[in-house]
N, C-alpha and C. Protein backbone atom coordinates (compact mmCIF):
# COMPACT_ATOMS: atom_id res chain seq x y z
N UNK A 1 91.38 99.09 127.24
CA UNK A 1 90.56 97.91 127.12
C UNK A 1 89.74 97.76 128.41
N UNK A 2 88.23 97.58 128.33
CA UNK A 2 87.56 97.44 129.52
C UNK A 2 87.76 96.22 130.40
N UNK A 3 87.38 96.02 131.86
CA UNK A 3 87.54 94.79 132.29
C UNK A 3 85.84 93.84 132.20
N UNK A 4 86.02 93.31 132.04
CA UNK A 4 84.32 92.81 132.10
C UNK A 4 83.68 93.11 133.27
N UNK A 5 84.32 92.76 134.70
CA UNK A 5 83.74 93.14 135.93
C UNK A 5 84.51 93.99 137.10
N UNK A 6 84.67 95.14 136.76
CA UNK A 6 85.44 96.21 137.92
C UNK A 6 84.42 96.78 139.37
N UNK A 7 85.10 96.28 139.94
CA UNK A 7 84.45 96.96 141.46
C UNK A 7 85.98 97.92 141.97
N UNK A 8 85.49 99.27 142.27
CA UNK A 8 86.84 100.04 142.91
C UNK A 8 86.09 100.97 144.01
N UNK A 9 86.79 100.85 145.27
CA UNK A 9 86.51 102.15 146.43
C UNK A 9 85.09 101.70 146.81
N UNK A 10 84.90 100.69 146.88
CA UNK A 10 83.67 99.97 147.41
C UNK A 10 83.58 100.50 148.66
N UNK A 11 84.54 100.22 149.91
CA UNK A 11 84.39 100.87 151.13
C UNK A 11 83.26 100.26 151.97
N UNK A 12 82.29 99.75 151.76
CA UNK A 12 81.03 99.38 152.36
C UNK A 12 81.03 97.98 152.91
N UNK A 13 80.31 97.71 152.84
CA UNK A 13 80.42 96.32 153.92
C UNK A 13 79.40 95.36 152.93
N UNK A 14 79.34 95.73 151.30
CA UNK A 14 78.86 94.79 150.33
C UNK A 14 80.07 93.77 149.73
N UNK A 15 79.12 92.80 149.85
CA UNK A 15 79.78 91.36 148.94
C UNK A 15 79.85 91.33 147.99
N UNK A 16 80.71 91.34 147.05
CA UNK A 16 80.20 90.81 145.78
C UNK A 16 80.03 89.50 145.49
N UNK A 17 78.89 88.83 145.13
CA UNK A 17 78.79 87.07 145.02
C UNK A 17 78.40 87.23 143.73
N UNK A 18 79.39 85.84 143.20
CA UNK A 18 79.01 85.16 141.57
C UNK A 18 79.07 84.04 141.91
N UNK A 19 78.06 83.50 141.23
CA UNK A 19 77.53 82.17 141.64
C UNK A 19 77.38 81.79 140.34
N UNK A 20 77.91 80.15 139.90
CA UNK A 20 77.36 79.33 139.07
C UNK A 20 77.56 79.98 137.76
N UNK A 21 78.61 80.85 137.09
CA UNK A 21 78.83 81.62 136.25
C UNK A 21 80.06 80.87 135.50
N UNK A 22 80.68 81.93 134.32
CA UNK A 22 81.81 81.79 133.29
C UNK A 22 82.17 82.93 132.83
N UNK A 23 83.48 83.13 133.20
CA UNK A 23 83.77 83.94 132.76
C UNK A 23 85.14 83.48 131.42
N UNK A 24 85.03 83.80 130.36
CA UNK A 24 85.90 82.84 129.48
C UNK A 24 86.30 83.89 128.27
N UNK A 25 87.44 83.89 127.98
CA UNK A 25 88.02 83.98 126.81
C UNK A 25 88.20 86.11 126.92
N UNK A 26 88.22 86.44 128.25
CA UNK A 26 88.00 88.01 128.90
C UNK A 26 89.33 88.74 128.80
N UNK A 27 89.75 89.35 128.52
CA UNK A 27 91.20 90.42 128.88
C UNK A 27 91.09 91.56 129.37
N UNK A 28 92.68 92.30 129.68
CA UNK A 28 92.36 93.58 130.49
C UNK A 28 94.06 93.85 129.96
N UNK A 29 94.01 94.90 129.95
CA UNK A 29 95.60 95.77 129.75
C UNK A 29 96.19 95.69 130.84
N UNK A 30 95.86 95.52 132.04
CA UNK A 30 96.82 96.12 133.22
C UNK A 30 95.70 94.48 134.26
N UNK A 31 94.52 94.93 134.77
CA UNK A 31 95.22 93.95 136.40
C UNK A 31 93.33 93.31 136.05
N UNK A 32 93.23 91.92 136.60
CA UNK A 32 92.35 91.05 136.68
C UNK A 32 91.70 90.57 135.16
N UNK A 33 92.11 90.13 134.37
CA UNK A 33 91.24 89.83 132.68
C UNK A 33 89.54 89.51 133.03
N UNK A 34 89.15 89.01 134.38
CA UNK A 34 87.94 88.94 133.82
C UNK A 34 86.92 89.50 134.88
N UNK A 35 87.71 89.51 136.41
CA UNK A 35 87.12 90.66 137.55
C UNK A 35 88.54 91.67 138.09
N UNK A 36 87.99 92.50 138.54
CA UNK A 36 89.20 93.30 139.01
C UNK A 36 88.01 94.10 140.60
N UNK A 37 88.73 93.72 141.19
CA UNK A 37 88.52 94.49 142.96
C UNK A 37 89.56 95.44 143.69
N UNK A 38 89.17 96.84 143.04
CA UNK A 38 90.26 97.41 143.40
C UNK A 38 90.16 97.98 144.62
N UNK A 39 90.76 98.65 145.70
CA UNK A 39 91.03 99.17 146.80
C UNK A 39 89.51 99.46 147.22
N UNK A 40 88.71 98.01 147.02
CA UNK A 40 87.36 98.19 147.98
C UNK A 40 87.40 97.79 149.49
N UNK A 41 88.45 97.69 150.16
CA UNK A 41 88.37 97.97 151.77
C UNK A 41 86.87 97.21 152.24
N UNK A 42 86.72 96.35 151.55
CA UNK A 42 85.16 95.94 152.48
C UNK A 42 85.28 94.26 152.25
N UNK A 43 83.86 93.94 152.08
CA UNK A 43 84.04 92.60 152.55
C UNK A 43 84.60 91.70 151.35
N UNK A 44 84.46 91.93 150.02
CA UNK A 44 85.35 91.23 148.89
C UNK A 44 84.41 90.56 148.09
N UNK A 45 84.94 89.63 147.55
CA UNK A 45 84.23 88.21 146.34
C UNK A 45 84.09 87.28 147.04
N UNK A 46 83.20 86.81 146.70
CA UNK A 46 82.81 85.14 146.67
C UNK A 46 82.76 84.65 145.69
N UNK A 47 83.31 83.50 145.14
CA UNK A 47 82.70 83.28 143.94
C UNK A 47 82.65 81.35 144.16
N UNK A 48 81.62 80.89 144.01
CA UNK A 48 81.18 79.85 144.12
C UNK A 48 80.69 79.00 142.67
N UNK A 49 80.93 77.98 142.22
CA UNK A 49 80.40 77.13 140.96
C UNK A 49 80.63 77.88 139.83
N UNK A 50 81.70 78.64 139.96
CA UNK A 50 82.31 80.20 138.87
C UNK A 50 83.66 79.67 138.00
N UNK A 51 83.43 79.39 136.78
CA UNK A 51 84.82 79.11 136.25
C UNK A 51 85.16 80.25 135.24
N UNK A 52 86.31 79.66 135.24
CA UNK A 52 87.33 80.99 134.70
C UNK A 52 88.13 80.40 133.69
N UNK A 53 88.37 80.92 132.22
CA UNK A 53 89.17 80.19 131.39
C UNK A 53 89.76 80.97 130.50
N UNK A 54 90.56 80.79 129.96
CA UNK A 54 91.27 81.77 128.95
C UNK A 54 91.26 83.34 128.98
N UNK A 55 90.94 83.68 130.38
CA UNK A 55 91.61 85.14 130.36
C UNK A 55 92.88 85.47 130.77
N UNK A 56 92.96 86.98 130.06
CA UNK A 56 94.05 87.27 130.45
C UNK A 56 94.69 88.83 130.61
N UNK A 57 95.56 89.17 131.11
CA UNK A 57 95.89 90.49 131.91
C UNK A 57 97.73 90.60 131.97
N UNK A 58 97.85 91.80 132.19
CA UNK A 58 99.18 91.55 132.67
C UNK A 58 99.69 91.25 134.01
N UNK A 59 98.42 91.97 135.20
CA UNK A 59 98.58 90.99 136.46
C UNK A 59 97.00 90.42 136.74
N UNK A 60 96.72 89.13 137.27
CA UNK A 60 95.63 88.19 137.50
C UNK A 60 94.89 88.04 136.33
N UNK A 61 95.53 87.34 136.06
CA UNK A 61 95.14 86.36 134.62
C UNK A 61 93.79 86.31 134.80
N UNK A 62 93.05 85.82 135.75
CA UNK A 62 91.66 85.90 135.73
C UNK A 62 91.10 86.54 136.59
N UNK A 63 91.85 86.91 137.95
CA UNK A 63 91.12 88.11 139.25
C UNK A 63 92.36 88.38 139.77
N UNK A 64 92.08 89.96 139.89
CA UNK A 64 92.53 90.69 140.61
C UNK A 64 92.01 91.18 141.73
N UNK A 65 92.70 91.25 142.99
CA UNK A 65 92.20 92.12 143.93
C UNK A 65 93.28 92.75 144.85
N UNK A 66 93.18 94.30 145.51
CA UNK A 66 94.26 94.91 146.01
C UNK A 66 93.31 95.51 147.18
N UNK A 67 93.90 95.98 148.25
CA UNK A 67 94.02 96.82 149.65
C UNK A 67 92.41 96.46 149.92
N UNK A 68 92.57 95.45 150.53
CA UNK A 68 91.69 95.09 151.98
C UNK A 68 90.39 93.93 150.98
N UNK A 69 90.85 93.50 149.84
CA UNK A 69 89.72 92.74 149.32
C UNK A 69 89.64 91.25 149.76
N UNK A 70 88.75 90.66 150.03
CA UNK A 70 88.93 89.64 150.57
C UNK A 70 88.56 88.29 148.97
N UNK A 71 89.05 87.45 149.04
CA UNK A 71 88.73 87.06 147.63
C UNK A 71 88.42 85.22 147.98
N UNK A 72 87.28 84.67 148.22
CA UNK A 72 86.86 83.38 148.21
C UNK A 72 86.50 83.02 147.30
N UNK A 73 87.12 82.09 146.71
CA UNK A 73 86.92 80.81 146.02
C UNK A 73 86.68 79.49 146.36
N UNK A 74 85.29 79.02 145.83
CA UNK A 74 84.75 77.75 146.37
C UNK A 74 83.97 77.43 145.99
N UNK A 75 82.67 76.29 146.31
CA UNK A 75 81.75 75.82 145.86
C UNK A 75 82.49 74.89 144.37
N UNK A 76 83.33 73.92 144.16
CA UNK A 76 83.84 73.68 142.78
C UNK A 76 84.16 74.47 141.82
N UNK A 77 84.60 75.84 142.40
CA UNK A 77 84.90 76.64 140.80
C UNK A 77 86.46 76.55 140.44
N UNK A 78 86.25 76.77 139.22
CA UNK A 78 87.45 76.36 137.94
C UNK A 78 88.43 77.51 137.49
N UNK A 79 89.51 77.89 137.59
CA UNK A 79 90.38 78.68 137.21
C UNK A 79 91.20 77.79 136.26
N UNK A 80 91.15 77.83 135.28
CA UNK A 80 92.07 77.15 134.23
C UNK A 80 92.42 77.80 133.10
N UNK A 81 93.43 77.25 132.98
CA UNK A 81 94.43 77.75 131.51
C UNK A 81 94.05 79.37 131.05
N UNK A 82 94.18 80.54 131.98
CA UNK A 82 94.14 81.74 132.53
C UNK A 82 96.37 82.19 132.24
N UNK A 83 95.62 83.48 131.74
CA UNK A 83 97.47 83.65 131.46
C UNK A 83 97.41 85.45 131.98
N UNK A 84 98.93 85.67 132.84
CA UNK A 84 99.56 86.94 133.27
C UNK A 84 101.15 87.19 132.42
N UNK A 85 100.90 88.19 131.89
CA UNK A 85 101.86 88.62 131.55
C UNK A 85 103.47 89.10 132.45
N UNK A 86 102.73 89.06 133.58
CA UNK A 86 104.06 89.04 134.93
C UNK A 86 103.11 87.88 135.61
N UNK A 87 102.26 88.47 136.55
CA UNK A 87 102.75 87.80 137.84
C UNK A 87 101.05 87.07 138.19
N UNK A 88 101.30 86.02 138.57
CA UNK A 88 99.67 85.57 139.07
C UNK A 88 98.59 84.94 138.03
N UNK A 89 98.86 83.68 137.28
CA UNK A 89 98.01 83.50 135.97
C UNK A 89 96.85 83.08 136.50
N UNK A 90 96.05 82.79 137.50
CA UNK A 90 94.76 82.61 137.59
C UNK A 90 94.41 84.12 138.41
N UNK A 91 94.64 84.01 139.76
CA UNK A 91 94.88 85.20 140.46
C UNK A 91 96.39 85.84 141.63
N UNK A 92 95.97 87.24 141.79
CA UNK A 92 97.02 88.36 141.94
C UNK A 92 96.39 88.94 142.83
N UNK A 93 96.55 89.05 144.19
CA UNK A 93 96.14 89.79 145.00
C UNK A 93 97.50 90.61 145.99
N UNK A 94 97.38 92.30 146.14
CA UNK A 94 98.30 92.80 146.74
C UNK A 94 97.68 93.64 147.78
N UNK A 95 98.31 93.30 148.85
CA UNK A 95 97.62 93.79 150.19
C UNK A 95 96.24 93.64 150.47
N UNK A 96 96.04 92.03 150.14
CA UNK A 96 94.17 91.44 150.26
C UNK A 96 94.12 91.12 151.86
N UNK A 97 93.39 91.04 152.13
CA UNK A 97 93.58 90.46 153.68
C UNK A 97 93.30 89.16 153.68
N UNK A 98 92.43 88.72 152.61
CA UNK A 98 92.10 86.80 152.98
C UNK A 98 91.95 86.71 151.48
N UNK A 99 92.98 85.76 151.58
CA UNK A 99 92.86 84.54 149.64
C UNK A 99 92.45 83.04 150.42
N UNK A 100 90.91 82.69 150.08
CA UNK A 100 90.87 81.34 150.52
C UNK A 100 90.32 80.58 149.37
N UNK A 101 90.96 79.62 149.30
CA UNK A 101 90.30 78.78 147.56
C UNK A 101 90.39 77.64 148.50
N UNK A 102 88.63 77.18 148.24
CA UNK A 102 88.08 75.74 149.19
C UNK A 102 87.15 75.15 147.79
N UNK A 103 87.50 73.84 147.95
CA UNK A 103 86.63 72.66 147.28
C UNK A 103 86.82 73.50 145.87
N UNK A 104 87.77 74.11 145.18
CA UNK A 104 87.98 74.37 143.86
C UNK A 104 89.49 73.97 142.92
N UNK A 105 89.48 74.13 141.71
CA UNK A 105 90.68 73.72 141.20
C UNK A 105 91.20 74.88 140.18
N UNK A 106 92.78 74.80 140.53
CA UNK A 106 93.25 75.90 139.70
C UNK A 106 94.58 74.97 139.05
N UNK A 107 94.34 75.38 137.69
CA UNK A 107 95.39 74.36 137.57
C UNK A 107 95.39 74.87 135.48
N UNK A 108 96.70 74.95 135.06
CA UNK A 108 96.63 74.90 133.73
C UNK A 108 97.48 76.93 133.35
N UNK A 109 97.55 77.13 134.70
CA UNK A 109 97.47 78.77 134.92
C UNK A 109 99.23 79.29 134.36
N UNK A 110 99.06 80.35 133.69
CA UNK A 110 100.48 80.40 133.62
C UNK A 110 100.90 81.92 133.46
N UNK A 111 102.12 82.12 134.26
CA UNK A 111 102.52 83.33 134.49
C UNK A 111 104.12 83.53 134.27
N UNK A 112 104.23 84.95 133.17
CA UNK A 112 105.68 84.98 132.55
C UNK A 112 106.80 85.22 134.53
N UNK A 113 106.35 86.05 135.08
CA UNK A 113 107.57 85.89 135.97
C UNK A 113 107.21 85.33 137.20
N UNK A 114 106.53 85.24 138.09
CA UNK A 114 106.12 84.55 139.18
C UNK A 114 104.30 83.89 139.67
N UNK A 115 103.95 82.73 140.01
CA UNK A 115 102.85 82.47 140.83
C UNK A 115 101.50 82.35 139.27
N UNK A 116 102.20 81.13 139.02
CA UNK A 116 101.21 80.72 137.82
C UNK A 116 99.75 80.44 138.23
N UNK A 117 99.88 79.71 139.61
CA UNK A 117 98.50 79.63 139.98
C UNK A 117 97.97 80.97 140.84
N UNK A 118 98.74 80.98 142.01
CA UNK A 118 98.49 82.26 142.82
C UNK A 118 99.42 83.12 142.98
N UNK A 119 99.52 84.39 143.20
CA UNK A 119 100.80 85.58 143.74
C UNK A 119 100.01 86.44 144.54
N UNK A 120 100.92 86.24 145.90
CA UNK A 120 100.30 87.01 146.99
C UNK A 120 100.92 87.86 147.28
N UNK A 121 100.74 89.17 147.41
CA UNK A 121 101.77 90.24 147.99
C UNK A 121 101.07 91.35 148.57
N UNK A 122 101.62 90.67 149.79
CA UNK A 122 101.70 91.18 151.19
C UNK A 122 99.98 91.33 151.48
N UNK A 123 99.70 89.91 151.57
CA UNK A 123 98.32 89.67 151.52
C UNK A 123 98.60 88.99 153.46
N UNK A 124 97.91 89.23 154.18
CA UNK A 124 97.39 89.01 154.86
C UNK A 124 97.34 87.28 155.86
N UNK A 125 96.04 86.95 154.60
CA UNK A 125 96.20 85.10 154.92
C UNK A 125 96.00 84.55 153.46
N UNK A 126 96.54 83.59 153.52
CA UNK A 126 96.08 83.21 152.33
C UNK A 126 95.92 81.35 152.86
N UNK A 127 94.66 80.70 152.88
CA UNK A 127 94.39 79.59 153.14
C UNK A 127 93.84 78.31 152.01
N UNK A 128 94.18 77.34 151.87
CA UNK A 128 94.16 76.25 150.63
C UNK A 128 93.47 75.55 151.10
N UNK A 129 92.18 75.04 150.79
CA UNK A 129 91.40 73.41 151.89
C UNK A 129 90.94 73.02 150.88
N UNK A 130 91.03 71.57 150.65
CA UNK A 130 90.53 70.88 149.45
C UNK A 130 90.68 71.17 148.48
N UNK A 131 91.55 72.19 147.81
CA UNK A 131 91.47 72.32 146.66
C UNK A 131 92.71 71.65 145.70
N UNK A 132 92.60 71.47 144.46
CA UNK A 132 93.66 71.00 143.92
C UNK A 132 94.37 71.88 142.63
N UNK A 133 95.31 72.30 143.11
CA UNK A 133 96.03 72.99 142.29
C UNK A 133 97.29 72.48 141.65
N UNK A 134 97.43 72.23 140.54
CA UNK A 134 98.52 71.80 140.02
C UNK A 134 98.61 71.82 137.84
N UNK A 135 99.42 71.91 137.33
CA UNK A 135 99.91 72.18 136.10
C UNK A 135 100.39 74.08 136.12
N UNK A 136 100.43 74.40 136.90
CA UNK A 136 100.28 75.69 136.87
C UNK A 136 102.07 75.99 136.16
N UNK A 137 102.58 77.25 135.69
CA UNK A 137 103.56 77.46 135.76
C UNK A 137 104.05 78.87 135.47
């Protein structure tokens, strides 16, 4: 099954920015249902005024990202009612260096074994400012 938006081995020192978007109702067999950032070692996502709804994956219900991705969330964007079959129902990041979700809401997210809203492993930093996260489970 395709992912709607795969970036892998990026390496470069490009951003990826989504701005003011939807991503809704997206799946994936294995990791991110509606972006996936795989071992791009560079500067990561932004995603700003970007909501996310009813996808789903077996890890990051709605984003994935692994080894060195940096993954911002902000500008009011929406992660909701997003489902993982293990671990991470909105997002799943493993060995990211920065998870920062500012001025956004994640909430409604649900994951069969751990981190309905977020699952971090062996991520780096992971920082929360203004945002409100809660129903997750």
């Amino acid at each position: 099954m395709p992912i709607p938006l795969q970036v892998e081995q990026g390496g470069g020192s490009t951003t990826v920015v989504i701005w003011n978007s939807t991503f809704m109702n997206n799946s994936a067999a294995y990791e991110g249902g509606a972006v996936a950032m795989v071992n791009s070692h560079g500067p990561g996502i932004w995603l700003g005024a970007t909501h996310f709804s009813g996808n789903s994956a077996w890890r990051g219900g709605a984003i994935y990202g692994s080894l060195g991705t940096k993954i911002i969330i902000a500008g009011e964007s929406t992660l909701e009612n997003n489902t993982a079959a293990t671990r991470g129902g909105a997002v799943y990041c493993a060995g990211s260096s920065q998870v920062k979700m500012q001025d956004c809401v994640i909430s409604g997210n649900n994951a069969n074994d751990a981190g309905g809203g977020c699952y971090c492993d062996a991520c780096q930093e992971l920082l929360v400012n203004s945002a409100r996260v809660s129903y997750n489970r």
